[in-house]
C-alpha atoms as a PDB file:
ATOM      1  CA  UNK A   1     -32.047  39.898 -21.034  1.00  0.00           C
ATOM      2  CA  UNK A   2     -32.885  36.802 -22.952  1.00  0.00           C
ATOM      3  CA  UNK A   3     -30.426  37.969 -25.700  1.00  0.00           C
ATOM      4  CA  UNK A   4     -27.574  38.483 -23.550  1.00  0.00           C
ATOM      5  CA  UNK A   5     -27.862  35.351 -21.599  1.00  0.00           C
ATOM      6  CA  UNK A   6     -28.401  33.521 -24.821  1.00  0.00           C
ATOM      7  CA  UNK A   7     -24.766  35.125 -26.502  1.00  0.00           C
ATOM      8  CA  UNK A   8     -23.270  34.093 -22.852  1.00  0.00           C
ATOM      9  CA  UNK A   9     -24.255  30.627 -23.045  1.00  0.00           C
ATOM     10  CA  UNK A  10     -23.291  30.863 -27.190  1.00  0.00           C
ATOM     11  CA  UNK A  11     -19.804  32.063 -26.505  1.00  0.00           C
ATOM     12  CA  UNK A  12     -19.264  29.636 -23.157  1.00  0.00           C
ATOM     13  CA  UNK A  13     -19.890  26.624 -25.418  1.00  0.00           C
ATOM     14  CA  UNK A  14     -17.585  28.000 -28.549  1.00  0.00           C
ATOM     15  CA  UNK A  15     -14.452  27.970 -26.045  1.00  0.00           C
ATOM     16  CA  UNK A  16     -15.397  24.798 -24.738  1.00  0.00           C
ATOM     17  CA  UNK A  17     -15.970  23.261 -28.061  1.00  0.00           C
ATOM     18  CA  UNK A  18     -12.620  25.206 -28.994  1.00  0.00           C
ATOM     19  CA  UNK A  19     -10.699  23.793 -25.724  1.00  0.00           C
ATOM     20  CA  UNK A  20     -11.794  20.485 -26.764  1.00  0.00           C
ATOM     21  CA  UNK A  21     -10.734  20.187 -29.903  1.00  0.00           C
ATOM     22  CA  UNK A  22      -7.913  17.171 -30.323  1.00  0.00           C
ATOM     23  CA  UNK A  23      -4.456  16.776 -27.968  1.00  0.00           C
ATOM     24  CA  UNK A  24      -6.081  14.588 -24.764  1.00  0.00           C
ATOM     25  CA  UNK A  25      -6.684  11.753 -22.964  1.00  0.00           C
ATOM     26  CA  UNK A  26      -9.642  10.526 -24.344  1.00  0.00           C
ATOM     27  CA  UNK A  27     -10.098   7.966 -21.722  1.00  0.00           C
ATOM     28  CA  UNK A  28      -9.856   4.158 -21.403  1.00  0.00           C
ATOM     29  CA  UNK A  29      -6.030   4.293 -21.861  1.00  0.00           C
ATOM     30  CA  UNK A  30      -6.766   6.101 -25.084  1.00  0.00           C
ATOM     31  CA  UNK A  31      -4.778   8.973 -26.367  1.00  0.00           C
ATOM     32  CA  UNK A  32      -5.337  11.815 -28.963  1.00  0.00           C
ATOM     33  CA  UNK A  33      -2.374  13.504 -30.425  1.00  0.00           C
ATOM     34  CA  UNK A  34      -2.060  16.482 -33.009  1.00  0.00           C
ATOM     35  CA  UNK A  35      -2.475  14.323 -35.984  1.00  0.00           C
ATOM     36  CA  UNK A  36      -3.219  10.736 -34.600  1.00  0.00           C
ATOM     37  CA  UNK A  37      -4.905   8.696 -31.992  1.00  0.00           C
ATOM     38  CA  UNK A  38      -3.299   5.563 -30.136  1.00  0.00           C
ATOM     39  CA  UNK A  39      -4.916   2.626 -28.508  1.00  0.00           C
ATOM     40  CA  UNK A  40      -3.447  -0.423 -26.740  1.00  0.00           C
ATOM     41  CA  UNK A  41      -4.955  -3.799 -26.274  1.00  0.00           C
ATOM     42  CA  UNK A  42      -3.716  -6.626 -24.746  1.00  0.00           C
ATOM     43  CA  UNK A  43      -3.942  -9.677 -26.763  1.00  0.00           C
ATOM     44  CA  UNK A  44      -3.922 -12.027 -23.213  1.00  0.00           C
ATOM     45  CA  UNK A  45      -6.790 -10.833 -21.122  1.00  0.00           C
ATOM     46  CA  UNK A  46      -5.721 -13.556 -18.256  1.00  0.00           C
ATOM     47  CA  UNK A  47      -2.429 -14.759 -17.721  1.00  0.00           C
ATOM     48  CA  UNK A  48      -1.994 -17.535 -15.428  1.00  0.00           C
ATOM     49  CA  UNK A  49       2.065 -17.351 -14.762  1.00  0.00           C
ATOM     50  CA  UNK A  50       4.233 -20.327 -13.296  1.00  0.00           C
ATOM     51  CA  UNK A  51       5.990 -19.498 -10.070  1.00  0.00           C
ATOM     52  CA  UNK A  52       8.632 -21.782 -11.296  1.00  0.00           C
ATOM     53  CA  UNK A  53       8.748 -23.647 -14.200  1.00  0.00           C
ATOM     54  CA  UNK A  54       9.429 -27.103 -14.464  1.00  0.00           C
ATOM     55  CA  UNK A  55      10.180 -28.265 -10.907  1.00  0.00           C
ATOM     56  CA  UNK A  56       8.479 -31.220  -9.471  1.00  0.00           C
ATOM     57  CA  UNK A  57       6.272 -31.992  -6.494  1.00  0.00           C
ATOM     58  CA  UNK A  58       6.631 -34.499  -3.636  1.00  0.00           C
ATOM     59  CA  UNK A  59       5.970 -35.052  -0.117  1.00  0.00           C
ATOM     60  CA  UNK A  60       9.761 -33.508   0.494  1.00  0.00           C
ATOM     61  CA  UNK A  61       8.983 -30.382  -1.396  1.00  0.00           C
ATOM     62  CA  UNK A  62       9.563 -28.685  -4.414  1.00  0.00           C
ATOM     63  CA  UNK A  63      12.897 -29.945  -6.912  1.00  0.00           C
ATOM     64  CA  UNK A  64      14.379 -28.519  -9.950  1.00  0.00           C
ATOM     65  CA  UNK A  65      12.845 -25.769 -12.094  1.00  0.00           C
ATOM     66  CA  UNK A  66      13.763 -22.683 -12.626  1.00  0.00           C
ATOM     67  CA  UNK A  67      12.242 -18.811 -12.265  1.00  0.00           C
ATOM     68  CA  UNK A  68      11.287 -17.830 -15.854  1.00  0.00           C
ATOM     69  CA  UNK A  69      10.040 -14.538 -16.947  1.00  0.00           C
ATOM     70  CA  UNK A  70       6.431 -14.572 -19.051  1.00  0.00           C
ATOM     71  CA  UNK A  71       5.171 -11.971 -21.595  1.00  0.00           C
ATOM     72  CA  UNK A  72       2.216 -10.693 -23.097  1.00  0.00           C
ATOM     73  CA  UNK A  73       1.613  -9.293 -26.380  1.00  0.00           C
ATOM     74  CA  UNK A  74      -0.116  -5.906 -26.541  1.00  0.00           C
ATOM     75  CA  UNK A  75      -1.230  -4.415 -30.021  1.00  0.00           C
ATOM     76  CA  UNK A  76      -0.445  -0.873 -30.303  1.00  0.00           C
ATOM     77  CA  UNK A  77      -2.620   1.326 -32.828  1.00  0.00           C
ATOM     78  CA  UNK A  78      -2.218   4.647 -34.304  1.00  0.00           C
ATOM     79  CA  UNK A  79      -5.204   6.012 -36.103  1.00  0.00           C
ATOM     80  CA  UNK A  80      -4.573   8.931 -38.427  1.00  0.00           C
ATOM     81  CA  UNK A  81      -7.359  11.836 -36.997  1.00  0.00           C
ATOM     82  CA  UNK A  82      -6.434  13.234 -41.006  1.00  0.00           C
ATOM     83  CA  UNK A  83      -6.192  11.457 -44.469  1.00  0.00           C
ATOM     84  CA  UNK A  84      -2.883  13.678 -45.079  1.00  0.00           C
ATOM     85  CA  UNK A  85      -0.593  14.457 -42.603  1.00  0.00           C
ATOM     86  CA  UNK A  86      -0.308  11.724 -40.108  1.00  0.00           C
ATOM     87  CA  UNK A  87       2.992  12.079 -37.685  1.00  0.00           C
ATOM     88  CA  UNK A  88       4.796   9.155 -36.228  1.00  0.00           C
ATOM     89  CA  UNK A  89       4.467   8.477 -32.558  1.00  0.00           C
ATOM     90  CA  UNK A  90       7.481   7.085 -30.318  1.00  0.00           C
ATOM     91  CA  UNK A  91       7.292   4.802 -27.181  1.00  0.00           C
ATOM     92  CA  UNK A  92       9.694   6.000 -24.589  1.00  0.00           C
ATOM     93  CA  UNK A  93       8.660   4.033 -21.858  1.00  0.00           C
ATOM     94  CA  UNK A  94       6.561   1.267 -20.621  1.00  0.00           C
ATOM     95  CA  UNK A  95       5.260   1.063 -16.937  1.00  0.00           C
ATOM     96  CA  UNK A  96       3.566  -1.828 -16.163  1.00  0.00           C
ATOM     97  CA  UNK A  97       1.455  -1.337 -12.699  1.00  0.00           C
ATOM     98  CA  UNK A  98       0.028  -4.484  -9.993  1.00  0.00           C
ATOM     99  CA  UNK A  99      -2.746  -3.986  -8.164  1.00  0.00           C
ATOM    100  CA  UNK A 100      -3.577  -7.183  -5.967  1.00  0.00           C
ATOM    101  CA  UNK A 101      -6.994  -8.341  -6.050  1.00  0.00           C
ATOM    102  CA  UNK A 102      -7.157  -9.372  -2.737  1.00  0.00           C
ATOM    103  CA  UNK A 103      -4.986  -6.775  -0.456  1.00  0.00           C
ATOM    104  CA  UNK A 104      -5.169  -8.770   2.726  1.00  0.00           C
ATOM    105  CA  UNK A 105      -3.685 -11.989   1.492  1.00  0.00           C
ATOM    106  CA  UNK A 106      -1.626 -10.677  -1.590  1.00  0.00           C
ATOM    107  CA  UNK A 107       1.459  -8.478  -1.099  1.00  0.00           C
ATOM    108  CA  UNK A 108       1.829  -5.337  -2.983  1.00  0.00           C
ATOM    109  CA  UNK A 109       4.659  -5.669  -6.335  1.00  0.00           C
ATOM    110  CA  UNK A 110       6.553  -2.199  -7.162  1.00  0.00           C
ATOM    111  CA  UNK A 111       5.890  -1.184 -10.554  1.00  0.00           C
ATOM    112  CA  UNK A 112       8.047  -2.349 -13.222  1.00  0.00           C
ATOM    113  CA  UNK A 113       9.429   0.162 -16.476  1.00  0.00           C
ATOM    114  CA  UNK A 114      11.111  -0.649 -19.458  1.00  0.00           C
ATOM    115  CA  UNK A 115      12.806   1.627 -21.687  1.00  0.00           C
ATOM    116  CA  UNK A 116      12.163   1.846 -25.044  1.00  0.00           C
ATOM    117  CA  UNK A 117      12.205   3.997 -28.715  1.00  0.00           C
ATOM    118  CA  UNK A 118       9.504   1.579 -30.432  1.00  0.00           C
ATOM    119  CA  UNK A 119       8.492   4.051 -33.341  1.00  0.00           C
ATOM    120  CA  UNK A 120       5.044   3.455 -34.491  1.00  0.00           C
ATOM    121  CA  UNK A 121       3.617   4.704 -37.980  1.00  0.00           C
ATOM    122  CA  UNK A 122       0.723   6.192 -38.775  1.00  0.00           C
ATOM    123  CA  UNK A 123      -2.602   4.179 -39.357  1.00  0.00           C
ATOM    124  CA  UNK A 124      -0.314   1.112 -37.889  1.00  0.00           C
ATOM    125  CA  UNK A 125      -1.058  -1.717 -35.461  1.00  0.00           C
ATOM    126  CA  UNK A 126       2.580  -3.152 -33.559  1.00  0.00           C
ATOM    127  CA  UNK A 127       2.615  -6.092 -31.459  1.00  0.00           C
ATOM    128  CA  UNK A 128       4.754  -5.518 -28.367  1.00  0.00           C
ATOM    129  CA  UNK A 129       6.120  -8.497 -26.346  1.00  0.00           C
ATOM    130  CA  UNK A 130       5.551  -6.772 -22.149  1.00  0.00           C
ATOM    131  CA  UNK A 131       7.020  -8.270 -19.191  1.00  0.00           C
ATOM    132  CA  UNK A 132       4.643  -8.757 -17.189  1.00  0.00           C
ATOM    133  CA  UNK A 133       5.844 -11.503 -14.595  1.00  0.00           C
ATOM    134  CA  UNK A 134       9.808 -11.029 -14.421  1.00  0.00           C
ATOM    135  CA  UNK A 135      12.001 -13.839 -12.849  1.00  0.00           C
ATOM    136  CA  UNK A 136      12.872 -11.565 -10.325  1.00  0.00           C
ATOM    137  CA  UNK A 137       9.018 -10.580  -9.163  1.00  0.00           C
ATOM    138  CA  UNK A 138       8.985 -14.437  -8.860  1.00  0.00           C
ATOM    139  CA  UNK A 139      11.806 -15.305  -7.021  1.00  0.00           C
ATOM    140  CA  UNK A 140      11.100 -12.054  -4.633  1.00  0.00           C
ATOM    141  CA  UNK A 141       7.304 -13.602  -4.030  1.00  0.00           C
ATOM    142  CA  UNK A 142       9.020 -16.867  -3.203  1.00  0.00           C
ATOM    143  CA  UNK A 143      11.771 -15.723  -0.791  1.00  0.00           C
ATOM    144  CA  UNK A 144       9.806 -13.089   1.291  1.00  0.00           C
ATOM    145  CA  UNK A 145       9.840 -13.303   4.951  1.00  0.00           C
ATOM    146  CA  UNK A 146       6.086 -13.016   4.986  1.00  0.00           C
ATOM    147  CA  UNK A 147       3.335 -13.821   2.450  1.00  0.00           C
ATOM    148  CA  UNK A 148       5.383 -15.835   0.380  1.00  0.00           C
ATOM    149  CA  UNK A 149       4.400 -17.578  -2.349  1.00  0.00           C
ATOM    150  CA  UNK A 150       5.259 -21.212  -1.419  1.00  0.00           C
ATOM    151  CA  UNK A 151       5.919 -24.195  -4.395  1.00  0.00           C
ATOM    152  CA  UNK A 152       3.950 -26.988  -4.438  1.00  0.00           C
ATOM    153  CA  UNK A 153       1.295 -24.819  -2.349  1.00  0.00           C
ATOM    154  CA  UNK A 154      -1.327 -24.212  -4.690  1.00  0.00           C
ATOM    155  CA  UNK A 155      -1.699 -20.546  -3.141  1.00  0.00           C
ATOM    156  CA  UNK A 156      -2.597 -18.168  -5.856  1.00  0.00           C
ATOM    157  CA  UNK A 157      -1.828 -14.676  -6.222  1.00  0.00           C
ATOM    158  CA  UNK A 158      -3.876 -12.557  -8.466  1.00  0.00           C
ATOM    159  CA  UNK A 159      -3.239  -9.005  -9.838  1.00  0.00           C
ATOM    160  CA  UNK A 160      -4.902  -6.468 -12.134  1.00  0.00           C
ATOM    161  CA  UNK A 161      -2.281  -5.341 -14.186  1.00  0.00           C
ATOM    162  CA  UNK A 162      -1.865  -2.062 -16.226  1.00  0.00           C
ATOM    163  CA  UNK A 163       0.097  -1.862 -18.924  1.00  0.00           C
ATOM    164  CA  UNK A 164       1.021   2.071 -19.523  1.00  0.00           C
ATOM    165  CA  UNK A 165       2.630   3.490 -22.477  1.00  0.00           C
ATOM    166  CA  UNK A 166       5.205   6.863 -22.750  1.00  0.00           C
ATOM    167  CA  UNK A 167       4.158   8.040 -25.869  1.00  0.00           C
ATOM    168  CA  UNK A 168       5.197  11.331 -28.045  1.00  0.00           C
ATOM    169  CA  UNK A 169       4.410  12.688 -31.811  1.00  0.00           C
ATOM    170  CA  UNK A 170       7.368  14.182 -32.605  1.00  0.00           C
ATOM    171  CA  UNK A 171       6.886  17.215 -35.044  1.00  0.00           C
ATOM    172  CA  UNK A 172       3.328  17.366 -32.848  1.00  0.00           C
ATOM    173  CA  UNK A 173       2.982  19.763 -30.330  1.00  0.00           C
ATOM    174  CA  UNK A 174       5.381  18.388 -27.908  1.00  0.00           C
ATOM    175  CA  UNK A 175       2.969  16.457 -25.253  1.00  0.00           C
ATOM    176  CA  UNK A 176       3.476  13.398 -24.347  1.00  0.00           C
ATOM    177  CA  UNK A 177       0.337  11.739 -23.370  1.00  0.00           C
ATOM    178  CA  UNK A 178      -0.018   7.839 -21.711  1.00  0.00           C
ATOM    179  CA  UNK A 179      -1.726   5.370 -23.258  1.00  0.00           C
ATOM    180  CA  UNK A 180      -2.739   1.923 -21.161  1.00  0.00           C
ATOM    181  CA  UNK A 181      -4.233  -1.363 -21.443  1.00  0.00           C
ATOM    182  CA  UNK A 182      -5.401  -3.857 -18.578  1.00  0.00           C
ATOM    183  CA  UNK A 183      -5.479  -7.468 -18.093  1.00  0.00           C
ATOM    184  CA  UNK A 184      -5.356 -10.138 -15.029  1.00  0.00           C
ATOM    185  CA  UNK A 185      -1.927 -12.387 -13.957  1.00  0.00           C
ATOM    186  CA  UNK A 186      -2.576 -15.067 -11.613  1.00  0.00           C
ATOM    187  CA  UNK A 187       0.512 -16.370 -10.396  1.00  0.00           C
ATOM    188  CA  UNK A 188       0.700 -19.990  -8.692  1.00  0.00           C
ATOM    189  CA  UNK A 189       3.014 -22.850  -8.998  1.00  0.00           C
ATOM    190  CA  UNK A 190       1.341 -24.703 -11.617  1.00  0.00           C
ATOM    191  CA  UNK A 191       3.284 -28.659 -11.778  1.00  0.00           C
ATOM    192  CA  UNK A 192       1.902 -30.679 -13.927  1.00  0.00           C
END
């Protein structure tokens, strides 16, 4: 009885160990491909983003300026899994995801994509400039009926932001697989 339970448990943990092998999600925005494994970090943890940049403040309101979009650099890394071997991978898209902080008092942002074919060797490290904060996102925040974001207010809006990469290995076995990063924007009229 022993025996057979023992073989049971024997052959259960060869298929998992099997199943497991290479080709996932590996978690924390982390992906394993057929011959390589690709990370993203972004190289701003906190951006603090200018509703509009270069106006000026007074007692009759907010002049000049202008709605400007802001960036952040994310380092994308393949890892070769083999010393021989190593495929290319191949960015097809970039989705870049706002969750507000506070729900009651910040209003929801649609997420934003961005095509792309950034092709990314193996065992290298890319810097890729994201839009985070697009002139439009700001100029919608200042214009909505409700929950605007006012000028000269000194209301700030804060999001966690995820920054989600489309990513293939051609010549692999086909999957595509997402690999992510996270930072915070705080967007706020910021005169000086």
């Amino acid at each position: 009885m022993f025996k057979r339970v023992g073989l049971f448990f024997c052959g259960l943990s060869m298929v998992a160990a099997l199943t497991s092998c290479g080709e996932e999600d590996l978690g924390g925005g982390i992906g394993e491909f057929t011959t390589v494994r690709a990370s993203a970090t972004a190289l701003t943890n906190r951006l603090e983003a200018d509703l509009i940049t270069g106006n000026t403040c007074s007692t009759a309101g907010s002049t000049g300026g202008t709605f400007l979009t802001e960036s952040v650099d994310v380092e994308f890394t393949s890892t070769e899994l083999f010393s021989t071997g190593a495929l290319d991978l191949v960015i097809s898209s970039i989705t870049v995801q706002y969750t507000p902080v506070n729900p009651a008092t910040t209003p929801d942002l649609p997420d934003y994509f961005i095509a792309t074919t950034e092709t990314v060797g193996p065992g290298d490290a890319v810097t890729i400039p994201v839009a985070v904060m697009t002139d439009s996102y700001k100029q919608d925040l200042f214009l909505r009926p409700t929950q605007n974001l006012t000028a000269c207010s000194g209301v700030i809006y804060k999001y966690y932001v995820d920054v989600i990469f489309e990513v293939s290995e051609p010549g692999g076995n086909g999957k595509t697989r997402n690999v992510s990063t996270r930072l915070n924007v705080e967007i706020a009229d910021r005169t000086t």
